[in-house]
C-alpha atoms as a PDB file:
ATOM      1  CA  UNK A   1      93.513 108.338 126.564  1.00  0.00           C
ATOM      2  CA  UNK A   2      97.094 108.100 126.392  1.00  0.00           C
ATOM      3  CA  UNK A   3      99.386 108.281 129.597  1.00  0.00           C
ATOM      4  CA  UNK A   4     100.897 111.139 130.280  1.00  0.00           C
ATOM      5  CA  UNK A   5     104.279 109.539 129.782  1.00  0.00           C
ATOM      6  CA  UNK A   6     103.757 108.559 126.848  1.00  0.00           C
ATOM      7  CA  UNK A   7     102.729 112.031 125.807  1.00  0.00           C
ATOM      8  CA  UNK A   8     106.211 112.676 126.756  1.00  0.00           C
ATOM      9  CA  UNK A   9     107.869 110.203 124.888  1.00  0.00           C
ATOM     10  CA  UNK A  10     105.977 111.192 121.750  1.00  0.00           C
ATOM     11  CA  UNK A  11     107.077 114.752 121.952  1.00  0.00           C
ATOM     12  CA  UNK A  12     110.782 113.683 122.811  1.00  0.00           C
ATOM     13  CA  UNK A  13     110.151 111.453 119.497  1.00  0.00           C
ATOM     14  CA  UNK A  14     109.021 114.418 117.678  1.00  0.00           C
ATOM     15  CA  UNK A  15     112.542 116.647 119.525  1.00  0.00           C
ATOM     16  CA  UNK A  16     114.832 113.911 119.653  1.00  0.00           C
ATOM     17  CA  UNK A  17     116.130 116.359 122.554  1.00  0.00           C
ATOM     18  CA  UNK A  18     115.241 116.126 126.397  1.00  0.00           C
ATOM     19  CA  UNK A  19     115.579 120.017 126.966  1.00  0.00           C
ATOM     20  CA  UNK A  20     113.155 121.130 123.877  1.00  0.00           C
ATOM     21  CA  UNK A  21     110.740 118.022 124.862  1.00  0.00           C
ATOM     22  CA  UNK A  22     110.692 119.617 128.959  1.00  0.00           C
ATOM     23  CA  UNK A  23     110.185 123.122 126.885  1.00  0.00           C
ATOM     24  CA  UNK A  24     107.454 121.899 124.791  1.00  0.00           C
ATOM     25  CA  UNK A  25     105.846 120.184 128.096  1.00  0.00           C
ATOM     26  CA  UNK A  26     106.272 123.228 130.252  1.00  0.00           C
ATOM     27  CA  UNK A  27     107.844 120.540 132.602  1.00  0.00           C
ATOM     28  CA  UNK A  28     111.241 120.288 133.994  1.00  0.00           C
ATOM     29  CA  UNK A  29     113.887 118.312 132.641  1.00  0.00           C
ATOM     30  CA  UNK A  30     114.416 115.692 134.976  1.00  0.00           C
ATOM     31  CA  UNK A  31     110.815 115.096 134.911  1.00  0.00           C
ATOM     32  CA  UNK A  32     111.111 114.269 131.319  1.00  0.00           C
ATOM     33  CA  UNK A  33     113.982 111.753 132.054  1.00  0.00           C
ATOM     34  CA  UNK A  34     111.747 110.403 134.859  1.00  0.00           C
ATOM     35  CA  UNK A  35     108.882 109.844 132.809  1.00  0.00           C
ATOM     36  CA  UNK A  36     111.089 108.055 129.832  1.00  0.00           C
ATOM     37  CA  UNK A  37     112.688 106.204 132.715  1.00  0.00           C
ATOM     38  CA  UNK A  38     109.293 104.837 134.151  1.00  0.00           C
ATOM     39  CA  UNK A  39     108.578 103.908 130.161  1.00  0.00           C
ATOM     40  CA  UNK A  40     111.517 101.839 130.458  1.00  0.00           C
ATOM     41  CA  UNK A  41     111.136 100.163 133.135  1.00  0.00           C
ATOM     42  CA  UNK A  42     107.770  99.080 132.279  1.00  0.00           C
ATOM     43  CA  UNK A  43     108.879  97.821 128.779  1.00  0.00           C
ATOM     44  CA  UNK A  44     112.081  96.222 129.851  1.00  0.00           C
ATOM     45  CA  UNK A  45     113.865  97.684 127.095  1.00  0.00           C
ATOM     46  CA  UNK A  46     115.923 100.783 126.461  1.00  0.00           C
ATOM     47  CA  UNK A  47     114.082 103.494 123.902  1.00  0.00           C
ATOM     48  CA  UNK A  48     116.750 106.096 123.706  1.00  0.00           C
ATOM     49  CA  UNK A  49     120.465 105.867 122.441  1.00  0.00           C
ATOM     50  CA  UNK A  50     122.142 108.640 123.805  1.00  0.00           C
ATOM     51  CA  UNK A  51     125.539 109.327 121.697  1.00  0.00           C
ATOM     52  CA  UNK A  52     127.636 112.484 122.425  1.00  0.00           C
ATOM     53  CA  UNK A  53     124.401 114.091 123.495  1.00  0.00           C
ATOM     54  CA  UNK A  54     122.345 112.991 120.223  1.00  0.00           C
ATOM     55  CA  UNK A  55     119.372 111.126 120.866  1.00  0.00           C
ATOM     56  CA  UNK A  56     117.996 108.210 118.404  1.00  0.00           C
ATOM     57  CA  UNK A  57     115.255 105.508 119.070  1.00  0.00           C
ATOM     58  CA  UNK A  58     115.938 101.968 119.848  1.00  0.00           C
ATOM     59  CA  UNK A  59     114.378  99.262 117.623  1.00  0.00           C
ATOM     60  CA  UNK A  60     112.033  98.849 120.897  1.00  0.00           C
ATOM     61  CA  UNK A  61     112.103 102.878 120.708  1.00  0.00           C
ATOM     62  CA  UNK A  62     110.335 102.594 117.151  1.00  0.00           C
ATOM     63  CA  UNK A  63     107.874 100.305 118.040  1.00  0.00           C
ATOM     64  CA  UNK A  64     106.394 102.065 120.688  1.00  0.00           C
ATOM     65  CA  UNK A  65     106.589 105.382 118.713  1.00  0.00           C
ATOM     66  CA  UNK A  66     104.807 103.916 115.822  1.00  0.00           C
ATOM     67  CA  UNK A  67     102.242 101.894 118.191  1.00  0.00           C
ATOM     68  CA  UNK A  68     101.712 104.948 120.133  1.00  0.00           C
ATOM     69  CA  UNK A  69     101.119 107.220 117.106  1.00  0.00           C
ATOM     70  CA  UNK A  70      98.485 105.170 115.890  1.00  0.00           C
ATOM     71  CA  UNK A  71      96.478 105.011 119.444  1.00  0.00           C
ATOM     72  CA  UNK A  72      97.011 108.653 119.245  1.00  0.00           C
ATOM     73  CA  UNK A  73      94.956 109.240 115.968  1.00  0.00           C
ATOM     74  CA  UNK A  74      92.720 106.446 117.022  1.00  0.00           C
ATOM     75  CA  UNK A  75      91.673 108.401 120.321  1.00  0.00           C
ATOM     76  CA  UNK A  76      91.385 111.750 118.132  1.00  0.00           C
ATOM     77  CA  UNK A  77      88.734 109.907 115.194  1.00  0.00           C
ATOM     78  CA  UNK A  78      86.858 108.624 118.422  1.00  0.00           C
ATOM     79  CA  UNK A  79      86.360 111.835 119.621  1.00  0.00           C
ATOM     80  CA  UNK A  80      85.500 113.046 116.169  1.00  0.00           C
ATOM     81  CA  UNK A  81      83.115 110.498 115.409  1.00  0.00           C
ATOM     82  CA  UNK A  82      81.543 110.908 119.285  1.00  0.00           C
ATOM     83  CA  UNK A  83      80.739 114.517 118.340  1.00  0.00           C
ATOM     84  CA  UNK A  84      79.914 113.685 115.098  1.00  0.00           C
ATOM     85  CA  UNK A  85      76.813 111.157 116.682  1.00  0.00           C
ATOM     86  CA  UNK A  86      75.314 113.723 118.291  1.00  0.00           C
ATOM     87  CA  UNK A  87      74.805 115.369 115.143  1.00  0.00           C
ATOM     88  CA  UNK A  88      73.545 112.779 113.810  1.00  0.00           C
ATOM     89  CA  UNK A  89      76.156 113.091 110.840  1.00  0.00           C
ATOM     90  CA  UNK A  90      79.553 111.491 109.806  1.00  0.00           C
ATOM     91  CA  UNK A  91      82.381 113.226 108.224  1.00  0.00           C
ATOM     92  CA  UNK A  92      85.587 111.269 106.308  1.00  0.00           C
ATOM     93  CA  UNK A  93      88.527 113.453 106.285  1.00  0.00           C
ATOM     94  CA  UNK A  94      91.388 112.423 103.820  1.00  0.00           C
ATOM     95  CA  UNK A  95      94.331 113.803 102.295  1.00  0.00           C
ATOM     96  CA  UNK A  96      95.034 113.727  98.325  1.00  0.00           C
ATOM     97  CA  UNK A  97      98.457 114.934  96.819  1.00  0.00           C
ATOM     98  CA  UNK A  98      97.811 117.475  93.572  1.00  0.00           C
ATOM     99  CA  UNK A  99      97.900 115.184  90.993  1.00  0.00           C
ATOM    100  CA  UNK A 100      95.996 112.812  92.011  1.00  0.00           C
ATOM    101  CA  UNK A 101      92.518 114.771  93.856  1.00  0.00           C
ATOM    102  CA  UNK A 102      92.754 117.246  90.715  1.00  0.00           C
ATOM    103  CA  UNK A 103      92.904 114.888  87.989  1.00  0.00           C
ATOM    104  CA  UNK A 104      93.260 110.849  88.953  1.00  0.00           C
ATOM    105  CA  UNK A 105      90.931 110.271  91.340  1.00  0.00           C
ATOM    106  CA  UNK A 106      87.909 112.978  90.421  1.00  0.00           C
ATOM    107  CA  UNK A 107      85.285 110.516  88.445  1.00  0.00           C
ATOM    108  CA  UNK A 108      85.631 107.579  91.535  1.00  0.00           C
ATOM    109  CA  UNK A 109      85.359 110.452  94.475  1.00  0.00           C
ATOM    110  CA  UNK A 110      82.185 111.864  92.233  1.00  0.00           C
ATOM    111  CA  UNK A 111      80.516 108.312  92.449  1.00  0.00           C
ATOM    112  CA  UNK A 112      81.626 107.646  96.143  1.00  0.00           C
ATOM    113  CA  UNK A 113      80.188 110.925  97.690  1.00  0.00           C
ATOM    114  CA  UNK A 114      76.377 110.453  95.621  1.00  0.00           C
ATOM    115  CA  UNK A 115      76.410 107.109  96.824  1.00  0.00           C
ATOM    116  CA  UNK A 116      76.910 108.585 100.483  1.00  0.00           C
ATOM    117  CA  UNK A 117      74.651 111.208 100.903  1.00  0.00           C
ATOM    118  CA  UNK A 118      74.658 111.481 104.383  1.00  0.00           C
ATOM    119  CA  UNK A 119      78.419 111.499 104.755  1.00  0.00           C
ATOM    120  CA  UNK A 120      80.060 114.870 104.792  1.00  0.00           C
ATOM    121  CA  UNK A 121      83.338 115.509 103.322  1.00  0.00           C
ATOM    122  CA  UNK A 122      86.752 117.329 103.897  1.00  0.00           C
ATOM    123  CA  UNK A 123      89.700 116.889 101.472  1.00  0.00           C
ATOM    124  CA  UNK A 124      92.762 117.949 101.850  1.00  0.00           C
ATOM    125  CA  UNK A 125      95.615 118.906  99.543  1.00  0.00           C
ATOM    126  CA  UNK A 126      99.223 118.850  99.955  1.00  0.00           C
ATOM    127  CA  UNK A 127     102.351 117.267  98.766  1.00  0.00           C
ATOM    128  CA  UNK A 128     103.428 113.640  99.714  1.00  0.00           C
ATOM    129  CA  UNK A 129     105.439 114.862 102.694  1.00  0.00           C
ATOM    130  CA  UNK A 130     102.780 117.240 103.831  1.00  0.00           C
ATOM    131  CA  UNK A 131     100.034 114.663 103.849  1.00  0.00           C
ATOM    132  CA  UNK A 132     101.868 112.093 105.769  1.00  0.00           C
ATOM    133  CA  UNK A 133     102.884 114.460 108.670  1.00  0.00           C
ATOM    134  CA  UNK A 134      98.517 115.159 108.670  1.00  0.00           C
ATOM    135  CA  UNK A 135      97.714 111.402 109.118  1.00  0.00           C
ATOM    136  CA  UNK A 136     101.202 111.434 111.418  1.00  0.00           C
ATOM    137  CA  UNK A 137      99.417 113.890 113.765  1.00  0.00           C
ATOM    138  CA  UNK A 138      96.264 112.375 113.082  1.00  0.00           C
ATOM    139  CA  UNK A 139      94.443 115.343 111.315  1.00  0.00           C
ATOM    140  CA  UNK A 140      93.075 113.014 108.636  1.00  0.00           C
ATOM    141  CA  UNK A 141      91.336 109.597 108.188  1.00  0.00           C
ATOM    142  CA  UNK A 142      93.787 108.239 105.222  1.00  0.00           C
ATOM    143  CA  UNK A 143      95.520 109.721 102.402  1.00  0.00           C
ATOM    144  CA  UNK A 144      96.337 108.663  98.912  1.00  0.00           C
ATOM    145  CA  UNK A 145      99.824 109.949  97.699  1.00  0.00           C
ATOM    146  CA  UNK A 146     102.126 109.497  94.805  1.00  0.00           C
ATOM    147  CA  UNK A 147     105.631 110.031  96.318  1.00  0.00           C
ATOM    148  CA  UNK A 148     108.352 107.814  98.330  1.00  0.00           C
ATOM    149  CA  UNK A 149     107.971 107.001 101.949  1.00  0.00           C
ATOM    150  CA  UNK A 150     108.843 104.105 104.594  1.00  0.00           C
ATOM    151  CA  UNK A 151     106.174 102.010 104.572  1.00  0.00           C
ATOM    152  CA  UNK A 152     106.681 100.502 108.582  1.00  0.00           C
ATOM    153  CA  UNK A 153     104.119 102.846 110.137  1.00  0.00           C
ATOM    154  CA  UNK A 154     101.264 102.127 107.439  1.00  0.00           C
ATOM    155  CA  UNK A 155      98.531 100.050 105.815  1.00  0.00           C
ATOM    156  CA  UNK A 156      98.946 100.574 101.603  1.00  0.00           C
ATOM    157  CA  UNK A 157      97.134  99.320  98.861  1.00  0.00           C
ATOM    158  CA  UNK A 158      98.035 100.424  95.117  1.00  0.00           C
ATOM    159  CA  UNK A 159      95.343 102.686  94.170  1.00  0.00           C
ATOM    160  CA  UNK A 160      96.305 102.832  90.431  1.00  0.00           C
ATOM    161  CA  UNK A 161      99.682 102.969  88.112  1.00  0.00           C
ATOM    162  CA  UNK A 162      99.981 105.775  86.157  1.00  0.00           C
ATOM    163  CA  UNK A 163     102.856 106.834  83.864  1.00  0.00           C
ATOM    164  CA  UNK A 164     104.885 109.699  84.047  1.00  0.00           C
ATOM    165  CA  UNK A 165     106.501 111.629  81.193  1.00  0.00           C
ATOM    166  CA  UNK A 166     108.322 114.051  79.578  1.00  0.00           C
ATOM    167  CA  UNK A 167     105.972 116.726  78.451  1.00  0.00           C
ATOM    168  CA  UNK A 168     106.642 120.155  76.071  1.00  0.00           C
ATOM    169  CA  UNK A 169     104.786 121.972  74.033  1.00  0.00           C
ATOM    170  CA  UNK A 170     103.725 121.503  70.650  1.00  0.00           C
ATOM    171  CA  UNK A 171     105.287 124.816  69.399  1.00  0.00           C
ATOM    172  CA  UNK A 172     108.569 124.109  71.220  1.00  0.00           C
ATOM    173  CA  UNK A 173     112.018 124.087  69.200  1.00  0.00           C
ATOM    174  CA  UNK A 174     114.613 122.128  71.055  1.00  0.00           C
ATOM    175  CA  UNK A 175     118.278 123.712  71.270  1.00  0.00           C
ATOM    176  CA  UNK A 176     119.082 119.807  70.496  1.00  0.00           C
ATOM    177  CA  UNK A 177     118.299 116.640  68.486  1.00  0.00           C
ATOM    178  CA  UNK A 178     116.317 114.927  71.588  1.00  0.00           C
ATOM    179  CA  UNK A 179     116.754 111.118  72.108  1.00  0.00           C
ATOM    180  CA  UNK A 180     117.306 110.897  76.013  1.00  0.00           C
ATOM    181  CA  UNK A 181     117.238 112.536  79.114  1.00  0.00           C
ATOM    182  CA  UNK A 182     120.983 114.023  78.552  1.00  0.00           C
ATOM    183  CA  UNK A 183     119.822 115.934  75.892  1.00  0.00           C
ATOM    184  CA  UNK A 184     117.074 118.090  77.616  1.00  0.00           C
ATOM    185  CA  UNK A 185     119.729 119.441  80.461  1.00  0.00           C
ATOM    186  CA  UNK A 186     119.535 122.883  77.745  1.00  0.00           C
ATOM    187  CA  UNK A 187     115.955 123.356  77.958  1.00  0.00           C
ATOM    188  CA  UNK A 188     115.007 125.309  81.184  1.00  0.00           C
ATOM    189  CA  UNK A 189     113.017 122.447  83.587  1.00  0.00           C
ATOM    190  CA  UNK A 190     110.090 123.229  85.388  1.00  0.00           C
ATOM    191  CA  UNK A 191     109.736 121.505  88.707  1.00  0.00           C
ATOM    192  CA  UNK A 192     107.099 121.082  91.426  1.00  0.00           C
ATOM    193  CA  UNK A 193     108.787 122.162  94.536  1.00  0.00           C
ATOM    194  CA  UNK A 194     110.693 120.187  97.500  1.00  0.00           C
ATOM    195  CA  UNK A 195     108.564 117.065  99.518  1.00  0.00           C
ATOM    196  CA  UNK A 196     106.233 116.747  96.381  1.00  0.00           C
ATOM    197  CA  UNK A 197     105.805 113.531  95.182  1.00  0.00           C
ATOM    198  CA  UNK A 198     106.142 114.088  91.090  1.00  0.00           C
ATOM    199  CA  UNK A 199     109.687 116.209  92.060  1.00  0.00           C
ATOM    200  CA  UNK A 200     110.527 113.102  93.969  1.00  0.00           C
ATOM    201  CA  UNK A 201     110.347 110.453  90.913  1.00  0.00           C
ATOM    202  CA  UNK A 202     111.692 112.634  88.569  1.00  0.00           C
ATOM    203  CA  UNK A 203     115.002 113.200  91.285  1.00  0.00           C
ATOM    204  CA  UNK A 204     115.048 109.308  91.888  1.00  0.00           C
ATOM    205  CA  UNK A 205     115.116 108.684  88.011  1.00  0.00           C
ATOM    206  CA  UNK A 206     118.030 111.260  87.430  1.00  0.00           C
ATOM    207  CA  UNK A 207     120.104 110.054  90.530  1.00  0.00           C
ATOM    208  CA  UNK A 208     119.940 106.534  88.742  1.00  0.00           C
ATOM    209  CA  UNK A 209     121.738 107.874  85.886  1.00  0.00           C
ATOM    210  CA  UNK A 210     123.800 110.225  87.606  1.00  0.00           C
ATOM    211  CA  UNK A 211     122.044 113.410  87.166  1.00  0.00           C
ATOM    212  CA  UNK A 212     120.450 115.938  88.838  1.00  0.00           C
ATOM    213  CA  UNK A 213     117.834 118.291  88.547  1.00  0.00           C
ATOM    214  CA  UNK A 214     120.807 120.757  88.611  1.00  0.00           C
ATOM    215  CA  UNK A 215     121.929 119.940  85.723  1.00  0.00           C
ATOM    216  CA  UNK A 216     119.371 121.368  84.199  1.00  0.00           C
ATOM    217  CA  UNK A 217     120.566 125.134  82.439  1.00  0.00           C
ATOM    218  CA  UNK A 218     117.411 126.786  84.150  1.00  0.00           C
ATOM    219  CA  UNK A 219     114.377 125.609  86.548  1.00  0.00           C
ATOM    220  CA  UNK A 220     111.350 127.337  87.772  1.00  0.00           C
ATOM    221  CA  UNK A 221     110.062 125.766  90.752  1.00  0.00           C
ATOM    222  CA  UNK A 222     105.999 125.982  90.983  1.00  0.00           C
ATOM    223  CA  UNK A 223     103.988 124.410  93.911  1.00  0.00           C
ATOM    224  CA  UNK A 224     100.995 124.298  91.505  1.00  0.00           C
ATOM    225  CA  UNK A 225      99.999 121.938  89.074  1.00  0.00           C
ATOM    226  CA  UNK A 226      97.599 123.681  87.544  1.00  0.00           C
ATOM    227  CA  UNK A 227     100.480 126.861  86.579  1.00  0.00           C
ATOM    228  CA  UNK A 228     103.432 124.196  85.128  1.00  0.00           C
ATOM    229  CA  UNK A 229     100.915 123.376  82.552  1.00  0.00           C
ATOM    230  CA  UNK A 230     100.006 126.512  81.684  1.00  0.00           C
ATOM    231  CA  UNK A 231     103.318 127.632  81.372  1.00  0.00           C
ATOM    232  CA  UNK A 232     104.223 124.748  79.179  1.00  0.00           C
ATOM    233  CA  UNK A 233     101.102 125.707  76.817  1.00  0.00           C
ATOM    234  CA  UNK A 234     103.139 129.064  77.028  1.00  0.00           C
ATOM    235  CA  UNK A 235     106.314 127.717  76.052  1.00  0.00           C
ATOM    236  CA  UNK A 236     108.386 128.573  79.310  1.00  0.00           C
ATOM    237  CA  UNK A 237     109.614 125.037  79.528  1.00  0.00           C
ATOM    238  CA  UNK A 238     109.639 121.305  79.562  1.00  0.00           C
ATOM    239  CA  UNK A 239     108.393 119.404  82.620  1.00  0.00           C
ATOM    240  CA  UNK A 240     108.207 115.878  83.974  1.00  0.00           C
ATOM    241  CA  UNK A 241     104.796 114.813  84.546  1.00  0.00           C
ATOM    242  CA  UNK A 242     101.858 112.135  85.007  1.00  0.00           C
ATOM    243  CA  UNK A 243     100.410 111.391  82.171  1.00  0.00           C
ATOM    244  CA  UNK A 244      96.762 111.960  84.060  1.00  0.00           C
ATOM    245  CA  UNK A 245      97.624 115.898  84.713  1.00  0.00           C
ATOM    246  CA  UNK A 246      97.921 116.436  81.038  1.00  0.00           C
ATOM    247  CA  UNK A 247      95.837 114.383  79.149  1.00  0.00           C
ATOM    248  CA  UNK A 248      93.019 116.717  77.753  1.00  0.00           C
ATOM    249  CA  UNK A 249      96.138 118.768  76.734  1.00  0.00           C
ATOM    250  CA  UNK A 250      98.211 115.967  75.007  1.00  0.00           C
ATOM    251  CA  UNK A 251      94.428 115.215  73.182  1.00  0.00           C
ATOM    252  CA  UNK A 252      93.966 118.372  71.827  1.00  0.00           C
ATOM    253  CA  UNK A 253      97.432 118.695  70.543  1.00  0.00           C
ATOM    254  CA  UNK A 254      98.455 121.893  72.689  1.00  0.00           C
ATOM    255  CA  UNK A 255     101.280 119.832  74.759  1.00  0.00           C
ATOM    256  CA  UNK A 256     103.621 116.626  73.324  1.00  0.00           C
ATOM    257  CA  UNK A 257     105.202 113.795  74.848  1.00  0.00           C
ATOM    258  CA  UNK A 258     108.808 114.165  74.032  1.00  0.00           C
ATOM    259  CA  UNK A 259     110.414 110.916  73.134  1.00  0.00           C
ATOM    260  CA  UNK A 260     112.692 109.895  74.863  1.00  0.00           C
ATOM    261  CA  UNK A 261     114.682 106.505  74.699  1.00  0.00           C
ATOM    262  CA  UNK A 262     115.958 105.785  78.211  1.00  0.00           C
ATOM    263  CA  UNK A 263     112.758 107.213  79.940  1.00  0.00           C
ATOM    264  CA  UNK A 264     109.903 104.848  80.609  1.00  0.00           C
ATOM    265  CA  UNK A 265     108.341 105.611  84.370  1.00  0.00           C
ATOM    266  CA  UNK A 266     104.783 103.904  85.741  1.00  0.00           C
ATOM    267  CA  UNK A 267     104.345 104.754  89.140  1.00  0.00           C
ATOM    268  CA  UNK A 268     101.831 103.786  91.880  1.00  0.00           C
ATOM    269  CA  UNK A 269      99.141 106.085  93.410  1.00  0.00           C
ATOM    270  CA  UNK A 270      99.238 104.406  96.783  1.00  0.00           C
ATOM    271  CA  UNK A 271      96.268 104.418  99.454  1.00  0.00           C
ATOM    272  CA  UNK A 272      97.188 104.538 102.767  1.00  0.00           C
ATOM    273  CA  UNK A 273      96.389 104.708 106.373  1.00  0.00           C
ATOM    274  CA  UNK A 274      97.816 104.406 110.011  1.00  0.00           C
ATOM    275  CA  UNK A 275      99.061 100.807 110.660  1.00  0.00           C
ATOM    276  CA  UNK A 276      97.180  98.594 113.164  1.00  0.00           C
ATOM    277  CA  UNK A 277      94.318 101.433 113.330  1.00  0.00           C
ATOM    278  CA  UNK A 278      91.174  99.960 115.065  1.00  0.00           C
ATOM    279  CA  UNK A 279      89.242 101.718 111.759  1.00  0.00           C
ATOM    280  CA  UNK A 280      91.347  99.322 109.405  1.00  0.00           C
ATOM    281  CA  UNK A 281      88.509  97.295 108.143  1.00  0.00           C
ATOM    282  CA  UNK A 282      86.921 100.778 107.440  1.00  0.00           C
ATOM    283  CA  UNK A 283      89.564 102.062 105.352  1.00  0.00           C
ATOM    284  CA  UNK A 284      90.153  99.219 103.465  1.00  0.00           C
ATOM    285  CA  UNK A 285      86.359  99.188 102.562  1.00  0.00           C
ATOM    286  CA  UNK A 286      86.600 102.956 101.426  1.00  0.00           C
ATOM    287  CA  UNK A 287      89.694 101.924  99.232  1.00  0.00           C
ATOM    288  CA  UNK A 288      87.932  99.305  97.698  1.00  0.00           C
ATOM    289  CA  UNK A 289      84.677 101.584  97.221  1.00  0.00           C
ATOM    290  CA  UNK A 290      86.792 104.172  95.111  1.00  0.00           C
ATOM    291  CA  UNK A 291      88.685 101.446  93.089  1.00  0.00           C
ATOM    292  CA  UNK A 292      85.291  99.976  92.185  1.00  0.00           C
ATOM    293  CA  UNK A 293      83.967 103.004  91.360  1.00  0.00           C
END
């Protein structure tokens, strides 16, 4: 069980303000400043720069955050797993982003959970950003995402590359000849929406050539997967997408991969868990059950 204090300094991590921290607490504000002075004291080190009343973390600061964080969701899978003995069951809770639990990873999870038939399981979608503030707060076991993110606080191991593209369908008429990614800013875009991973490559590939989504005569933003392709079988647009989401599609003719000469994107589905977790060795033995299934 975590120290009180350092309860305290996790929700002054999660604030980066004394005030809202004592708020959050229902404790005074002093006793907050005690409590990350006692923290202090006992590391040695400083864990707050305070600048014209703006708090941000020391190195030291970060290192204790992140160590803390994982003790955190460490205590909360004990407790899990504690209640899950007298049961006499186990449940694996993990996090998958859209993409990837609706089309990449389907066949290996089928395998994994009839090979564990006494293993219940809860799975839980959302984007990139989403999924890391679950295993953050330590509401799931691992996740498996296809967006950017600071590696520091986590474990990863490439799950699988895929390759992302530029997808329309086979009825479309371009307003332009189409050779790159200039010549689609005409066609109205449609675009998962903000903190999903397949927005985020597709934003990281334009900023590289000094474009933006907004440049783009029209988007639709969709938080579904499943609606961007219909509405490309509809017409209603081009998108950016992984291959994975619309391969039956590209098959059977219904959707095309446009062409284009100065767009060629793989990117990594990446596995991932809490660094230094006690249930490492566990983790990485699930990641390497789903890869060799």
């Amino acid at each position: 069980m975590l120290d009180f204090r350092m309860e305290t300094f996790l929700t002054v991590c999660n604030d980066m303000n004394f005030t809202h921290a004592a708020e959050h607490l229902n404790l005074t504000q002093p006793a907050v400043s005690q409590h990350i002075k006692h923290l202090e004291k006992t590391y040695g080190t400083e864990l707050f720069i305070r600048d014209k009343k703006k708090l941000r973390l020391t190195p030291a600061g970060e290192i204790l955050r992140s160590a803390l964080e994982t003790m955190r969701n460490d205590e909360n899978t004990l407790k899990k797993r504690m209640q899950e003995s007298l049961k006499g069951k186990k449940v694996l809770t993990f996090g998958v982003t859209m993409t990837i639990g609706e089309y990449a990873i389907v066949p290996a999870l089928s395998r994994f959970v009839k090979t564990h038939p006494d293993m219940d399981f809860h799975i839980r979608y959302g984007n990139t950003q989403t999924l890391l503030t679950y295993l953050c707060e330590g509401t799931i076991d691992f996740a498996i995402v296809e967006g950017y993110f600071s590696g520091d606080h986590y474990e990863t191991r490439i799950y699988k590359a895929e390759e992302y593209i530029a997808v329309a369908s086979a009825d479309h008429t371009f307003e332009n000849s189409v050779h790159s990614l200039k010549d689609l800013t005409s066609e109205r875009l449609l675009i998962r929406e903000h903190g999903s991973g397949t927005r985020a490559i597709l934003t990281k590939t334009l900023a590289l050539k000094n474009m933006s989504v907004k440049d783009f005569r029209h988007l639709v933003e969709i938080e579904n997967i499943h609606t961007i392709v219909t509405l490309l079988k509809e017409d209603c647009g081009i998108s950016f997408l992984y291959k994975a989401a619309v391969e039956q599609e590209l098959k059977k003719g219904t959707l095309v991969q446009i062409p284009l000469s100065d767009f060629m994107v793989m990117h990594d589905f990446t596995f991932l868990w809490n660094k230094d977790s006690v249930f490492s060795q566990e983790y990485e033995s699930i990641f390497h059950d789903l890869c060799e299934n």
